[in-house]
N, C-alpha and C. Protein backbone atom coordinates (compact mmCIF):
# COMPACT_ATOMS: atom_id res chain seq x y z
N UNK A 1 8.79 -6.47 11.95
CA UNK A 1 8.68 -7.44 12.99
C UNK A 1 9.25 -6.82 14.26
N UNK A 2 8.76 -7.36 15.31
CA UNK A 2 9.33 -6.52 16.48
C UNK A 2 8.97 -7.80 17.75
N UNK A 3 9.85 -7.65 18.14
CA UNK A 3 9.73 -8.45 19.82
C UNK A 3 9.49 -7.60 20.87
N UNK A 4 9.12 -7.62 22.48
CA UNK A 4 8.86 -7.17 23.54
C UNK A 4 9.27 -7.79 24.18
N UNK A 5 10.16 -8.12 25.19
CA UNK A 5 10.51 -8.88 26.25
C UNK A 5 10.19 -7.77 27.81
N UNK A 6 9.53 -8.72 28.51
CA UNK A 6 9.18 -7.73 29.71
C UNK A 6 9.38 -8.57 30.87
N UNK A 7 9.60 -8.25 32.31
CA UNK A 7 9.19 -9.04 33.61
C UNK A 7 7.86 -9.45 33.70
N UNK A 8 6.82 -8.88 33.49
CA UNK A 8 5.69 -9.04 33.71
C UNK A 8 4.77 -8.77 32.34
N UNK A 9 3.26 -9.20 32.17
CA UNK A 9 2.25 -9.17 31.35
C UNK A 9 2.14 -7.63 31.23
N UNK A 10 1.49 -7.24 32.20
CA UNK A 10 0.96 -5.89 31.96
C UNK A 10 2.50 -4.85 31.18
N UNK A 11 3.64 -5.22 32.24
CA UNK A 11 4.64 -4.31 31.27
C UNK A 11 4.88 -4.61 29.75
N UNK A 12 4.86 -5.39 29.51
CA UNK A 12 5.11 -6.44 27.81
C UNK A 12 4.02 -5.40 27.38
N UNK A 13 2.55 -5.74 27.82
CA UNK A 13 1.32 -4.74 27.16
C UNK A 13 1.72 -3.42 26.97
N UNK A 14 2.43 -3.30 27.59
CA UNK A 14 2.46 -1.41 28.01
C UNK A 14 3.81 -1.23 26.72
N UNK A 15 4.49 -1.75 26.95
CA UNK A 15 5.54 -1.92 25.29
C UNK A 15 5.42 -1.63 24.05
N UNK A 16 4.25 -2.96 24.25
CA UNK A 16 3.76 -3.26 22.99
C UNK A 16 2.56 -2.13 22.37
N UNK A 17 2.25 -1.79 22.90
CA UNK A 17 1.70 -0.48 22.44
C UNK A 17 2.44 0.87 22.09
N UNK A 18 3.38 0.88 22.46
CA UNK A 18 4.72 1.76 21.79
C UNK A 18 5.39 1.29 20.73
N UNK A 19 5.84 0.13 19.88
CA UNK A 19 6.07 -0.19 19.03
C UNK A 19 4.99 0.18 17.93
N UNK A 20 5.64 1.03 16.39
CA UNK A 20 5.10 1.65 15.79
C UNK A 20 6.15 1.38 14.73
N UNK A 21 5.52 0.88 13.93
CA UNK A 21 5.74 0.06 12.31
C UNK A 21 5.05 1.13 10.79
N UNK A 22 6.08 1.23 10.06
CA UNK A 22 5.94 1.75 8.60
C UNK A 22 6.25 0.84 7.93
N UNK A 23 5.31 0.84 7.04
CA UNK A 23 5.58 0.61 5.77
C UNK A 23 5.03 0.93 4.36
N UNK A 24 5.52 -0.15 2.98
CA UNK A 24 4.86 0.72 1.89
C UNK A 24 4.63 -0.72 1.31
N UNK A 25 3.28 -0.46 0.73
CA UNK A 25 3.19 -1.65 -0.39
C UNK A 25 3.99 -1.32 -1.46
N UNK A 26 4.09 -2.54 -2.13
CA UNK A 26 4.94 -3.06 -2.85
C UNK A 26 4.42 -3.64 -4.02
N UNK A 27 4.48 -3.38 -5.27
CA UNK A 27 3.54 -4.23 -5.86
C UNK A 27 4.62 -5.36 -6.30
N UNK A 28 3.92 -6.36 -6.85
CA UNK A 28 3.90 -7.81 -6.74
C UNK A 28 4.78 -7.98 -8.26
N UNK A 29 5.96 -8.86 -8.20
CA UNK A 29 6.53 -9.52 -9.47
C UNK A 29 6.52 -10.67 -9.76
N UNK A 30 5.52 -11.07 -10.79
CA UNK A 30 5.54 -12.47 -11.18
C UNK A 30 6.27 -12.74 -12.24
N UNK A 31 7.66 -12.55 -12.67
CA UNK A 31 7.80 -12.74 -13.53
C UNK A 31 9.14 -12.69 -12.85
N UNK A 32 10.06 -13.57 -13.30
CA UNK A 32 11.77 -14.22 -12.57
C UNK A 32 12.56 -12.56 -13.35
N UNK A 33 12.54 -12.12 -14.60
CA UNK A 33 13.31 -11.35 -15.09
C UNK A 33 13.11 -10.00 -14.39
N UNK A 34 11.77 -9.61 -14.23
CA UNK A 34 10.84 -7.97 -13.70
C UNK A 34 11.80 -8.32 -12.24
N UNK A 35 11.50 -9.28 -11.40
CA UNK A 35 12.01 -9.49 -10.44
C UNK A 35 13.94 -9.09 -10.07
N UNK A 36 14.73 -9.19 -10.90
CA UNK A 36 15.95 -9.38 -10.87
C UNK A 36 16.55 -7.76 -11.48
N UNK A 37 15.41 -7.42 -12.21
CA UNK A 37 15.83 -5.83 -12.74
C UNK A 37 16.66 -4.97 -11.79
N UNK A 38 17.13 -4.03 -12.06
CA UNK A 38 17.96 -3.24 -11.74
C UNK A 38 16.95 -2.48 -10.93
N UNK A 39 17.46 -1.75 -10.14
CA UNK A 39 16.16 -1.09 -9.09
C UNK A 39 14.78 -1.81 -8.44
N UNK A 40 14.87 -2.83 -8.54
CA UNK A 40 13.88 -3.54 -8.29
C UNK A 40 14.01 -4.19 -6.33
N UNK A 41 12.98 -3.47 -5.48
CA UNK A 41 13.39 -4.00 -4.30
C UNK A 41 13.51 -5.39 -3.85
């Protein structure tokens, strides 16, 4: 997640195009115990 606060539109735009996000999927735990495991993000 990321915010931009700017004086103006065009600067906010100009920001916001510099903000640059990673990430990793994750696969999915349906199950309360898989969920709570040890190493488990």
């Amino acid at each position: 997640m990321a915010i931009v606060i700017a004086d103006t539109l065009a600067e906010g735009r100009d920001a916001a195009e510099m903000v640059d996000a990673d990430y990793e999927v994750l696969s999915a735990n349906v199950h309360l115990d898989a969920a709570d495991a040890d190493g488990t993000p």
